[in-house]
Protein backbone atom coordinates (compact mmCIF):
# COMPACT_ATOMS: atom_id res chain seq x y z
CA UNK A 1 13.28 -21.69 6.89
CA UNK A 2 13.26 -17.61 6.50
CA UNK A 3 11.01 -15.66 8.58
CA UNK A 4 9.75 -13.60 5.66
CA UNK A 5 7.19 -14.17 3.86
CA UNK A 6 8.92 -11.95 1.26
CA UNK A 7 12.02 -10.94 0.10
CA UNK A 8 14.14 -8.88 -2.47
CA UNK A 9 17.50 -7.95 -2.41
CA UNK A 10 19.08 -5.71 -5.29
CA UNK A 11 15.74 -5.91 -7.98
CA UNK A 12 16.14 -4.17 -11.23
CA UNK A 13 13.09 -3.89 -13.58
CA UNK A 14 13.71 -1.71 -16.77
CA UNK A 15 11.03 -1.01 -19.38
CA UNK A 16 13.71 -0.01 -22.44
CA UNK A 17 15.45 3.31 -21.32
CA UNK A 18 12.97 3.64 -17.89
CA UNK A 19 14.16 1.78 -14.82
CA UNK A 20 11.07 1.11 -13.60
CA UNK A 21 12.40 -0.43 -10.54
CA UNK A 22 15.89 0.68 -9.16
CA UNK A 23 17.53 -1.59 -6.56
CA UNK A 24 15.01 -2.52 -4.58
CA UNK A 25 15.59 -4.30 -1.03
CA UNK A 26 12.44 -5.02 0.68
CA UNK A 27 11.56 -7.88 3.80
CA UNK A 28 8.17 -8.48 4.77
CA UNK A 29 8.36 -10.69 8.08
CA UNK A 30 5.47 -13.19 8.30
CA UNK A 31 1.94 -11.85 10.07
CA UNK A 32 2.78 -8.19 9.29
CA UNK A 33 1.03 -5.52 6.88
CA UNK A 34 3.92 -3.64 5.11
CA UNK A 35 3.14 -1.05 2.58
CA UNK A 36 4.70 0.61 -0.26
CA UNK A 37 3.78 4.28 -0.46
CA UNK A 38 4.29 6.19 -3.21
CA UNK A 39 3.26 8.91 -6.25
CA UNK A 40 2.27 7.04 -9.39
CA UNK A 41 5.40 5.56 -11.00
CA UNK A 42 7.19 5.35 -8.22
CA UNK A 43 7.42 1.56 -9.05
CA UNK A 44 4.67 -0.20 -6.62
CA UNK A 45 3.02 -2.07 -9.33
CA UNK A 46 5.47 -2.86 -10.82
CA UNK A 47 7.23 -4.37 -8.06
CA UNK A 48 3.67 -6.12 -7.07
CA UNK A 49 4.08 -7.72 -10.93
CA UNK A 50 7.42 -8.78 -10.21
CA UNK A 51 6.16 -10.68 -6.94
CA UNK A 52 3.21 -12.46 -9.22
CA UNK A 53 5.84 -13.04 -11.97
CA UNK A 54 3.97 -11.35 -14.65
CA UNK A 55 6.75 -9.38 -14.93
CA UNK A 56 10.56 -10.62 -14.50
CA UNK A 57 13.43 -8.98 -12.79
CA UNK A 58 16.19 -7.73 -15.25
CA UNK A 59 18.05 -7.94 -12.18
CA UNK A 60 18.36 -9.12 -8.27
CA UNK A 61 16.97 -12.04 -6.48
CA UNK A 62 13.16 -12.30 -5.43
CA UNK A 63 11.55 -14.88 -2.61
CA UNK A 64 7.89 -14.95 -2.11
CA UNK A 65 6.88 -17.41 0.60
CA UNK A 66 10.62 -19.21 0.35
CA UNK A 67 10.38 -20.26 -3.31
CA UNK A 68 12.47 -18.64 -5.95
CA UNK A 69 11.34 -16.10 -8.57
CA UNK A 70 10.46 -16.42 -11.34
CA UNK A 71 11.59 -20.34 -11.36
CA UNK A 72 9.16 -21.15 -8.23
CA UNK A 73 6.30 -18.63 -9.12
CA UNK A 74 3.65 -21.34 -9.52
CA UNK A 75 4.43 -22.85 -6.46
CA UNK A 76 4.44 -19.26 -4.74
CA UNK A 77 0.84 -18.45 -6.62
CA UNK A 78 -0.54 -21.29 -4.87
CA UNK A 79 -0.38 -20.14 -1.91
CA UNK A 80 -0.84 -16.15 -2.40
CA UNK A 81 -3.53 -14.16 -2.67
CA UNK A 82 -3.77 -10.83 -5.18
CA UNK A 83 -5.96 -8.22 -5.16
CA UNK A 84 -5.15 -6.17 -8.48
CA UNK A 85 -5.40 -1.95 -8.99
CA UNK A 86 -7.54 -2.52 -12.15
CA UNK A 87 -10.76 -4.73 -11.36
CA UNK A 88 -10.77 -7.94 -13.38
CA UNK A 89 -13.63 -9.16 -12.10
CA UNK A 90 -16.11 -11.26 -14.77
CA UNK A 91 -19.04 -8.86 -14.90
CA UNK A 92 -21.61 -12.11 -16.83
CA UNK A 93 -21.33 -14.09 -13.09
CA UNK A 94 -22.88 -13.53 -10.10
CA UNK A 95 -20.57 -12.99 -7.02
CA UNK A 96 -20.76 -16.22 -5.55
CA UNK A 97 -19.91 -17.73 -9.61
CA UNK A 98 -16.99 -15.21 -9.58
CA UNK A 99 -16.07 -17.33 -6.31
CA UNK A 100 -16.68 -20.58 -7.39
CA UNK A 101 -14.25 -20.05 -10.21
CA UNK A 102 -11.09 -19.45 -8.41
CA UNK A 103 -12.11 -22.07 -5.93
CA UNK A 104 -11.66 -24.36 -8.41
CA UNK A 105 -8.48 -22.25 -10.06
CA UNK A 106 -7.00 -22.70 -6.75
CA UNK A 107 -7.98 -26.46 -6.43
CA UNK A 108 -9.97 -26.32 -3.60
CA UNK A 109 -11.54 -30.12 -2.93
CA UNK A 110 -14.92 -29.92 -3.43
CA UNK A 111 -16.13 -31.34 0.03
CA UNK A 112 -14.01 -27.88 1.22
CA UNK A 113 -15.53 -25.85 -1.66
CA UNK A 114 -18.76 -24.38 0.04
CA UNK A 115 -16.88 -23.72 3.07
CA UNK A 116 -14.03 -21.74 1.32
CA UNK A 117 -16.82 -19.37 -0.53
CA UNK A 118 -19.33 -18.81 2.38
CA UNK A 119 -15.91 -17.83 4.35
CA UNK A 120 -15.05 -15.29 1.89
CA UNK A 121 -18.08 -14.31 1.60
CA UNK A 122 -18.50 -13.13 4.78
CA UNK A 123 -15.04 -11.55 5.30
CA UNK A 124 -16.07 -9.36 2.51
CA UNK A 125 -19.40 -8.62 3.94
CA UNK A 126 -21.12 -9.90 0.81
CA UNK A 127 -23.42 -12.68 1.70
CA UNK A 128 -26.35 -10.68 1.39
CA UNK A 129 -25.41 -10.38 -2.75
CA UNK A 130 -24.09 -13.48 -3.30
CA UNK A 131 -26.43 -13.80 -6.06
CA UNK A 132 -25.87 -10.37 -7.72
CA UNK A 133 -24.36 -10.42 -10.96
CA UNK A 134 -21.31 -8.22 -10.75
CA UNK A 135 -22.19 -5.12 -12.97
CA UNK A 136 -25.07 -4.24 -10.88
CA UNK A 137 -22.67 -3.81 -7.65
CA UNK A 138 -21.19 -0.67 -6.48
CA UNK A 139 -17.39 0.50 -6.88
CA UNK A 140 -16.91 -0.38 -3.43
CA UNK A 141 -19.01 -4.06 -3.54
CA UNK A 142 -16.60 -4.64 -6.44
CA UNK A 143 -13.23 -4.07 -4.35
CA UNK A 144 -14.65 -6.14 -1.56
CA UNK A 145 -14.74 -9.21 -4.09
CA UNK A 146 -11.49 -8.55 -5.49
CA UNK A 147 -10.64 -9.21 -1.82
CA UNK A 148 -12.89 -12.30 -1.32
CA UNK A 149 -11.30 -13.85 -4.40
CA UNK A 150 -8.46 -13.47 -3.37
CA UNK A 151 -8.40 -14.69 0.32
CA UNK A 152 -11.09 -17.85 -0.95
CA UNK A 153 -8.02 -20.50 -0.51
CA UNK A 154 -6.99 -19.23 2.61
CA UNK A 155 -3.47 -17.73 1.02
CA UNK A 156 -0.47 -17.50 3.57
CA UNK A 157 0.27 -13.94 2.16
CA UNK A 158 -2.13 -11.34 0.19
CA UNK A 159 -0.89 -8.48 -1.99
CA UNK A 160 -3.29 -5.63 -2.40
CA UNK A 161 -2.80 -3.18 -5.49
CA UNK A 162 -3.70 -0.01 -4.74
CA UNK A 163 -7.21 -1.60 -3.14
CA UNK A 164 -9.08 1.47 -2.31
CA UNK A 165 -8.19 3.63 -5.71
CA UNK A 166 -11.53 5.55 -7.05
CA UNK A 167 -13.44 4.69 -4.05
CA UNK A 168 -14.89 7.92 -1.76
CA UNK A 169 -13.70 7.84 1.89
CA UNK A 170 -16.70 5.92 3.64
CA UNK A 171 -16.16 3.49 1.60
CA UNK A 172 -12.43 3.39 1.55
CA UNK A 173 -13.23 2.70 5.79
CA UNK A 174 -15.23 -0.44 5.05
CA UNK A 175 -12.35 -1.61 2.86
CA UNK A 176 -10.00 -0.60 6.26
CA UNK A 177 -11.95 -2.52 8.14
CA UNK A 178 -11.99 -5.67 5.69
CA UNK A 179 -8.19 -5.38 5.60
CA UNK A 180 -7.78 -4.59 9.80
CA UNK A 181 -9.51 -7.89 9.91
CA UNK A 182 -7.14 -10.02 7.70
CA UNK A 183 -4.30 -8.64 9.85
CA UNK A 184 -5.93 -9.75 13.02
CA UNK A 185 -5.93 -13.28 11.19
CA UNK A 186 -2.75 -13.26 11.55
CA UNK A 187 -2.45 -13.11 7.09
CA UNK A 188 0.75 -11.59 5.66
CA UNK A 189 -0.20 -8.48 3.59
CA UNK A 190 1.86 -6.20 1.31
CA UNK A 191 0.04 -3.24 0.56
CA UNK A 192 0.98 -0.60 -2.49
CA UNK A 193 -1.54 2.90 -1.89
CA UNK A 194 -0.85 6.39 -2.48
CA UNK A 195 -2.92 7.25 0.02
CA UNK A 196 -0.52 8.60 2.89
CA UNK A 197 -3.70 8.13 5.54
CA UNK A 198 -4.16 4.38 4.59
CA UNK A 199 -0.52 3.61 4.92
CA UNK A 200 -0.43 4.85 8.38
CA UNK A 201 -3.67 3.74 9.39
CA UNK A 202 -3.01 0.08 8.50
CA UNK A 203 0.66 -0.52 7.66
CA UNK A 204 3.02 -2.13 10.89
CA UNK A 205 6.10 -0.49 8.68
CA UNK A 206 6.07 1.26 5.46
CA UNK A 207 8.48 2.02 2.09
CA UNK A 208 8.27 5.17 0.37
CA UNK A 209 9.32 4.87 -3.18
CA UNK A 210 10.03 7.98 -5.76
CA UNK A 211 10.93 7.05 -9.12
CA UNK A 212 11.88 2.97 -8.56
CA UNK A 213 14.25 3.28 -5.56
CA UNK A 214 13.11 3.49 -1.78
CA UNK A 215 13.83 6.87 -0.05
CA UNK A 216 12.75 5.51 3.72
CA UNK A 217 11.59 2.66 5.48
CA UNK A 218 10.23 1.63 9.00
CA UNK A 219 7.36 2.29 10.88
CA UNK A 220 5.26 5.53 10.25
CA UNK A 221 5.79 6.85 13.98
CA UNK A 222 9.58 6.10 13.49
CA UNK A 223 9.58 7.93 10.18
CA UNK A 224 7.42 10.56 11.07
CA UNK A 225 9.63 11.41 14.62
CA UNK A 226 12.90 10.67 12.33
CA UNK A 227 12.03 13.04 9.40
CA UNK A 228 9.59 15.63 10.31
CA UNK A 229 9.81 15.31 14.63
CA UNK A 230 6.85 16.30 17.28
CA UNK A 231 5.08 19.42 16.07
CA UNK A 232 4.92 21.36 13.00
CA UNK A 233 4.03 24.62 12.64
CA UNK A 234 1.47 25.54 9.19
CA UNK A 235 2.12 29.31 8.33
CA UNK A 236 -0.92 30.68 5.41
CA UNK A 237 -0.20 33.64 3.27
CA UNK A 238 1.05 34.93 0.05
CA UNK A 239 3.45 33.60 -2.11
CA UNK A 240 6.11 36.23 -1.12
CA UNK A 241 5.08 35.56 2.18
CA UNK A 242 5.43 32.00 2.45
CA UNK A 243 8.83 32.22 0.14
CA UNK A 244 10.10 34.26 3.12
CA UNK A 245 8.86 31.88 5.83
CA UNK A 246 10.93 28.65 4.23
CA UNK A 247 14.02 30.86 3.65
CA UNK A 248 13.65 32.07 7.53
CA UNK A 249 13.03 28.73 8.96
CA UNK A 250 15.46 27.39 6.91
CA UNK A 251 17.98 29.31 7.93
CA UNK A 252 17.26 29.05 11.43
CA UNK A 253 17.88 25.04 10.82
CA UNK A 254 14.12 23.86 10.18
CA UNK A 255 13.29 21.23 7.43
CA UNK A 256 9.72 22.69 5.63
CA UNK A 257 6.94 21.69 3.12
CA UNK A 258 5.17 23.68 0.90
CA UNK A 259 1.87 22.47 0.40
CA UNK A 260 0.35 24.93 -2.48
CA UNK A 261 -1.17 28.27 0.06
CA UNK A 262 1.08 26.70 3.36
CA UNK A 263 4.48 26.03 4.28
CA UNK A 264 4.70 23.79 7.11
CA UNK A 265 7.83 24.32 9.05
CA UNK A 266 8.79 20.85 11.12
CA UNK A 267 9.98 19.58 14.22
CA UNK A 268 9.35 23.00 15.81
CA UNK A 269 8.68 21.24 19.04
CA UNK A 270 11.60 23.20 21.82
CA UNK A 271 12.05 26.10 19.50
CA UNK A 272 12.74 28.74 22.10
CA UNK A 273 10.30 31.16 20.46
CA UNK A 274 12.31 30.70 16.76
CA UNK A 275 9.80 29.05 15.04
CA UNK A 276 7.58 31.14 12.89
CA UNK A 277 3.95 32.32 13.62
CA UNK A 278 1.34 29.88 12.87
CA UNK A 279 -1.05 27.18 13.38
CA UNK A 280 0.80 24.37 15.67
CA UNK A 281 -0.24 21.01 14.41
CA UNK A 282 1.09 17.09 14.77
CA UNK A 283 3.41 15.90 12.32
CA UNK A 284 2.62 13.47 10.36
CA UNK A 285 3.68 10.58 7.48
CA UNK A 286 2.27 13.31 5.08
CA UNK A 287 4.87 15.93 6.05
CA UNK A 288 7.36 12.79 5.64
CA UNK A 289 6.19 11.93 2.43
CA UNK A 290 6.15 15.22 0.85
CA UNK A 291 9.31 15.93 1.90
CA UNK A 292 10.98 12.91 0.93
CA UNK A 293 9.27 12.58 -2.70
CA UNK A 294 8.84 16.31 -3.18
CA UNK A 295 5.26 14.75 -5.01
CA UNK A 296 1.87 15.87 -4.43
CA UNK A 297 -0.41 12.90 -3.98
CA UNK A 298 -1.44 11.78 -7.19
């Protein structure tokens, strides 16, 4: 018996001439949160489709809960949960119908039925609408039942697409807080975002993806104090200006990011006064990501 709830060794997934999906090696050990952080088409949905079997591996070998993909997928489904990036939801049902469905989807006896819904129910903090029909709930009601439904079995492992895209940043916390508490469960998550903030907030180790292949992996703290050190230094100014500041700091050995009207200069922590003038600041995944991808956050 494996100790990961997932795992991919050497996955290829082309679309015609675009590799979506480039040799990709990922393990996520049982009772973690790992996520996959990345610029649109990097490849995180599409490896989340591979994991569901809705889409099939040109290439590589694939485990999801110890059964084989794609020839074990319905035995996997069984016992996974998935939260998609696009909401799916039927909008004609109230949110406890939208429940009731997958409960029976999912085979749930009927003596455990009522039990399984009023659990979800309040993990998503939703008992109160329970009889609302879904296109009178806000954006953020909405991605708290995509979570419901998908944890109303009780799954062993839940992947989450991208669950707080569109959503402002107050609610994006609720949705933290609904996901903090499924990892205090003890549930298995893999999380794709493109959020930098939410990966290091929630994720126990992440992957940053650019264009289908993984360009690091571990824990934030380790990546951050690997890739971009202590302290960076943010330096304001004119274009000139900051073209002069990365070619200095460069020069004098120091990795930088431009962020549009700053270059941050990292791992300026024991400079001996040859780091530039500037605001001093923590480094963070951010400065990883940025410098890794060389993306803006989409």
């Amino acid at each position: 018996m494996t100790d990961l709830a997932i795992r991919l060794r050497g996955v290829v997934k082309r679309y015609g001439a675009i590799t979506a999906v480039d040799g990709l090696d990922l393990d996520v050990p049982y009772g973690t949160c790992v996520g996959l952080l990345g610029p649109n088409g990097a490849g995180k949905t599409t490896t989340m489709r591979m994991l569901t079997a809705q889409a099939i591996a040109d290439e590589g070998e694939l485990e999801v809960l110890g059964f084989r993909l794609p020839e074990e997928s319905k035995q996997a489904r069984a016992q996974l949960g998935v939260t998609p990036q696009l909401d799916n939801l039927d909008v004609t049902l109230t949110v406890e119908q939208n429940l009731l469905v997958f409960a029976h989807l999912y085979r749930i006896g009927r003596a455990d039925r009522r039990a399984a819904i009023e659990r979800a129910l309040e993990m998503a903090n939703l008992g109160d609408r329970r009889d609302s029909r879904v296109d009178k709930l806000s954006g953020g009601m909405r991605r708290r039942l995509l979570i419901a439904r998908a944890l109303v079995h009780r799954p062993r492992l839940v992947l989450l697409d991208e669950p707080t895209v569109g959503l402002d940043p107050q609610v994006r916390q609720e949705l933290w807080a609904l996901i903090d508490a499924l990892r205090t469960e003890g549930t298995t998550i893999l999380m794709s975002t493109h959020y930098i903030e939410e990966a290091q907030r929630l994720a126990d180790s992440v992957l940053i993806m650019s264009h289908g292949s993984v360009v690091a992996a571990g824990a934030p703290a380790d990546l951050v104090a690997q890739h971009a050190g202590k302290d960076a230094v943010e330096v304001y100014g004119s274009p000139p200006r900051l073209a002069e500041v990365e070619s200095t700091a460069r020069a004098a050995g120091f990795r930088t990011r431009r962020t549009g009207t700053s270059v941050s200069v990292l791992g300026v922590e024991g400079a001996d006064g040859r780091a530039p003038e500037g605001e001093r600041r923590p480094a963070n995944l951010e400065d990883v990501f940025v410098l890794l991808t060389g993306e803006e956050i989409a």
